[in-house]
Protein backbone atom coordinates (compact mmCIF):
# COMPACT_ATOMS: atom_id res chain seq x y z
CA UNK A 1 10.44 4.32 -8.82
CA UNK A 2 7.43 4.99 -6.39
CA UNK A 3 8.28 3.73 -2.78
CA UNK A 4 5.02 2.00 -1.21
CA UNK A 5 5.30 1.36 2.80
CA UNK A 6 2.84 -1.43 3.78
CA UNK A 7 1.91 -1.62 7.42
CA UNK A 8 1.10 -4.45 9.53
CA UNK A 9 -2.57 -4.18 9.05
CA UNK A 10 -2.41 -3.95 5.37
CA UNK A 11 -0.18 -7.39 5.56
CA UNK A 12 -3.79 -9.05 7.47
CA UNK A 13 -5.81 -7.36 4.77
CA UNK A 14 -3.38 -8.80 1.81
CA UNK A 15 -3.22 -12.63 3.39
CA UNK A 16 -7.12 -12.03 4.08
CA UNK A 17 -7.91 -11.82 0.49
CA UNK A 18 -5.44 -14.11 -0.45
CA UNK A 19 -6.90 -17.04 1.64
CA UNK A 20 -9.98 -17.65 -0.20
CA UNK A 21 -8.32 -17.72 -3.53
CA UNK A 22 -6.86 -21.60 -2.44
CA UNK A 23 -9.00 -24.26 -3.73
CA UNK A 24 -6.71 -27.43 -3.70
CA UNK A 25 -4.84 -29.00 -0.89
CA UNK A 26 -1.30 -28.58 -0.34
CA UNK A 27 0.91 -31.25 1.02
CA UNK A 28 3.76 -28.94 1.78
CA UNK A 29 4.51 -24.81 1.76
CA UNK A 30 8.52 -23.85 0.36
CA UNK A 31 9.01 -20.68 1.87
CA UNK A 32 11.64 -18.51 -0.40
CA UNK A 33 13.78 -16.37 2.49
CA UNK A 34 13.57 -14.00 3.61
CA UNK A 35 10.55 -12.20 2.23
CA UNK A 36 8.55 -14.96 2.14
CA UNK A 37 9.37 -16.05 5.88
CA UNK A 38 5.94 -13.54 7.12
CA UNK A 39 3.53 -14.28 4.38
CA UNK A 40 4.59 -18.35 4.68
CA UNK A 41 3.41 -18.62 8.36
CA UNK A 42 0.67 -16.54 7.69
CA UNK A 43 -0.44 -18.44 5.59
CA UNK A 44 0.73 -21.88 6.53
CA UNK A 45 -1.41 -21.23 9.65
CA UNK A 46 -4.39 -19.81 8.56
CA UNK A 47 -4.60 -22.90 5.42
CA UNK A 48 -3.48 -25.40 8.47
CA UNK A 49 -0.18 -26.62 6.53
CA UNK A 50 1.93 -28.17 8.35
CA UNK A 51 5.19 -28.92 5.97
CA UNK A 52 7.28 -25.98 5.96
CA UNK A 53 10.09 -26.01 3.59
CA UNK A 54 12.89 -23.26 2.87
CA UNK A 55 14.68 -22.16 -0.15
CA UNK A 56 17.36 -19.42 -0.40
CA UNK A 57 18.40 -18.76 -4.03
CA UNK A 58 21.11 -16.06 -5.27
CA UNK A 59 21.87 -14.66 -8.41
CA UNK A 60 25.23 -13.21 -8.94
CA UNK A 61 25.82 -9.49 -9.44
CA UNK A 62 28.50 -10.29 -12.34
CA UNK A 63 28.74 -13.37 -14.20
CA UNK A 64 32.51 -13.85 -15.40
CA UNK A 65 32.88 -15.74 -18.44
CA UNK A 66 35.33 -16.74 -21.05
CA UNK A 67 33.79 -15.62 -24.13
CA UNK A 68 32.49 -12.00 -22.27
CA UNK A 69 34.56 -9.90 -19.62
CA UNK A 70 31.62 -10.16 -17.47
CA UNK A 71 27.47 -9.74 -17.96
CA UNK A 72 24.99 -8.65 -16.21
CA UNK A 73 22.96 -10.83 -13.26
CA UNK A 74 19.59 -11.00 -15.23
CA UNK A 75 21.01 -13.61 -17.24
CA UNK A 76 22.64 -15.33 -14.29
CA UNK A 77 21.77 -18.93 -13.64
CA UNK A 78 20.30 -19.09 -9.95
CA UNK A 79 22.55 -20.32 -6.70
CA UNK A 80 20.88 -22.19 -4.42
CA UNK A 81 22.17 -21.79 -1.53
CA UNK A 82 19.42 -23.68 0.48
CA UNK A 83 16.73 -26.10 -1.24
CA UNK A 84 14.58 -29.01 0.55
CA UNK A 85 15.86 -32.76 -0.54
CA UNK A 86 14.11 -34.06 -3.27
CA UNK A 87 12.61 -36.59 -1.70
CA UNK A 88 10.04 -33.74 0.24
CA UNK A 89 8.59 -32.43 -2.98
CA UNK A 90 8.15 -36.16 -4.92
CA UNK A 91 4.52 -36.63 -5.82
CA UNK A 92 3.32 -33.64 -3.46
CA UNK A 93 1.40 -30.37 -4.17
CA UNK A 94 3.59 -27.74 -2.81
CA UNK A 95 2.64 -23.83 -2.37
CA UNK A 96 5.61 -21.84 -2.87
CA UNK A 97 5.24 -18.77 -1.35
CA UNK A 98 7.55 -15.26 -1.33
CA UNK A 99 6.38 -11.34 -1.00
CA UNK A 100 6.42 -10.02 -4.18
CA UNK A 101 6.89 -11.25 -8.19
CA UNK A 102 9.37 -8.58 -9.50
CA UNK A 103 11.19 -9.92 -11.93
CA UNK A 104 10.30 -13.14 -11.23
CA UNK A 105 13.07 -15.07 -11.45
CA UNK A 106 13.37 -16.10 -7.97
CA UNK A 107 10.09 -17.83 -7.44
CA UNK A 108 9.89 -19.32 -11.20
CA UNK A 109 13.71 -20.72 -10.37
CA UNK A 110 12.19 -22.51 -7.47
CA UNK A 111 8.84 -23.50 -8.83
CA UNK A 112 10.66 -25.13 -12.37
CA UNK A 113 13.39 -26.77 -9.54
CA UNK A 114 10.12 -28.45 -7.08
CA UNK A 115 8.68 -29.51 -10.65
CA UNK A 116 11.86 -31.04 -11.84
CA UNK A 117 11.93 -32.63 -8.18
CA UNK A 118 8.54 -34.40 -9.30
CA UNK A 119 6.34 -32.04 -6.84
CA UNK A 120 3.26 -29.84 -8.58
CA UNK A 121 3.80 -26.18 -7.76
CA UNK A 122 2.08 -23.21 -7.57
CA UNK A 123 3.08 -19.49 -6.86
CA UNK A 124 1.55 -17.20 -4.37
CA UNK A 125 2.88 -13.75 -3.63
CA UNK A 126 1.23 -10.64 -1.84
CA UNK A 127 2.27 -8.31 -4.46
CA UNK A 128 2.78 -8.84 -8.02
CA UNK A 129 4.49 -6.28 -10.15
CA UNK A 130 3.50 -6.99 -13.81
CA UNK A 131 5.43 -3.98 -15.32
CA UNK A 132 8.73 -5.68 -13.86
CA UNK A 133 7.84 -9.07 -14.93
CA UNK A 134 11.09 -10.60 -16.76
CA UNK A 135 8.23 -13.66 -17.95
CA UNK A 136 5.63 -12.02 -20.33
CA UNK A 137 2.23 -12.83 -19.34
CA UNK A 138 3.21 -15.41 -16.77
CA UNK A 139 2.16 -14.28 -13.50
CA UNK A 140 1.64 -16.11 -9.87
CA UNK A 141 -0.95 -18.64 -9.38
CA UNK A 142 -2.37 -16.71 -6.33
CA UNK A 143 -1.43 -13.12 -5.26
CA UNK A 144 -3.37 -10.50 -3.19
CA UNK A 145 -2.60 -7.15 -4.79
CA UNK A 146 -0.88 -6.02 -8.18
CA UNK A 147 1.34 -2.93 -7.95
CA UNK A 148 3.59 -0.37 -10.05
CA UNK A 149 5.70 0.45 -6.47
CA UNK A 150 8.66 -0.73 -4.92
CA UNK A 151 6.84 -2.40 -1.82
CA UNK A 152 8.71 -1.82 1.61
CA UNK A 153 7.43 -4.63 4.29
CA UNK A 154 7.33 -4.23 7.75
CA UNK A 155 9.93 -6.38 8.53
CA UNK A 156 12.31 -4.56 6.19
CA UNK A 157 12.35 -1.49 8.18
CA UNK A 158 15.85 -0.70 9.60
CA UNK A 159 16.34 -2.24 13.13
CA UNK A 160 19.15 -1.95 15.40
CA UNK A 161 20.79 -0.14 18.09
CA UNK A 162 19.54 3.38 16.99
CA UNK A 163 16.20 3.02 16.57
CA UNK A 164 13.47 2.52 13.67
CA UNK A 165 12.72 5.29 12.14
CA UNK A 166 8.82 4.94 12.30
CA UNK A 167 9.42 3.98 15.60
CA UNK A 168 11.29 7.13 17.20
CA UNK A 169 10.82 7.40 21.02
CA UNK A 170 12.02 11.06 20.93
């Protein structure tokens, strides 16, 4: 799969065009960690929200079961491992925001779970990859670019004692 590094200034250009996509008011922003931790406060900022929710949701490598040895995680049932009470989403329009639709699964898990909280959701990602797309053609409510490439962020870039590599002092 193509590798696509996006740099800082690309990130400004991607929340940029993303801003004047929103038309309705939100009454709170659920942030899916970690990607979505950047492109949340971005955008909470720049769209002056000031409710800032978190969800963290796993799916399971292996699912063990009695009537199969074990199957495979896209047909896992989501773990969340963090998730606002429902009280926070009841009756209020709530941006959920993350980096990029793959699959899917994560941000649909967490949009259907603020809907079945009584909250109105809608998806925004910077990227969305319609060729991985687990959800036919089901695709964010807002997103800034579409891409074919596995999209490396700045924030994923190895830190720690050694170095980053695009940031060698040598």
């Amino acid at each position: 799969m193509r590798r696509e590094l996006v740099s800082w200034n690309d990130i400004d250009t991607l929340i940029d065009h993303l801003v004047p996509q929103f038309q309705e008011g939100y009454d709170a922003m659920l942030i899916i960690t970690r990607g979505g931790v950047v492109p949340g406060g971005l955008l909470a900022e720049a769209l002056g929200i000031n409710l800032i929710l978190t969800a963290a949701v796993d799916f399971p490598d292996v699912i063990q079961s009695n009537q199969l040895k074990e199957f495979p995680r896209l047909i896992a049932w989501p773990k969340f491992v963090q998730f606002p009470d429902n009280a926070l989403l009841l009756g209020k329009n709530v941006l959920v925001v993350d980096d990029v639709w793959g699959s899917g699964r994560t941000i649909t898990a967490v949009k259907n779970r603020v809907s079945g909280a009584g909250g109105r959701s809608f998806t925004c990602v910077l990227h969305f990859n319609p060729y991985r797309s687990l959800f036919g053609s089901v695709r964010p409510d807002y997103y800034a670019a579409i891409t074919d490439a596995y999209i490396i962020y700045p924030w994923e870039i190895d830190r720690g004692p050694e170095g980053t590599p695009l940031l060698d002092q040598k």
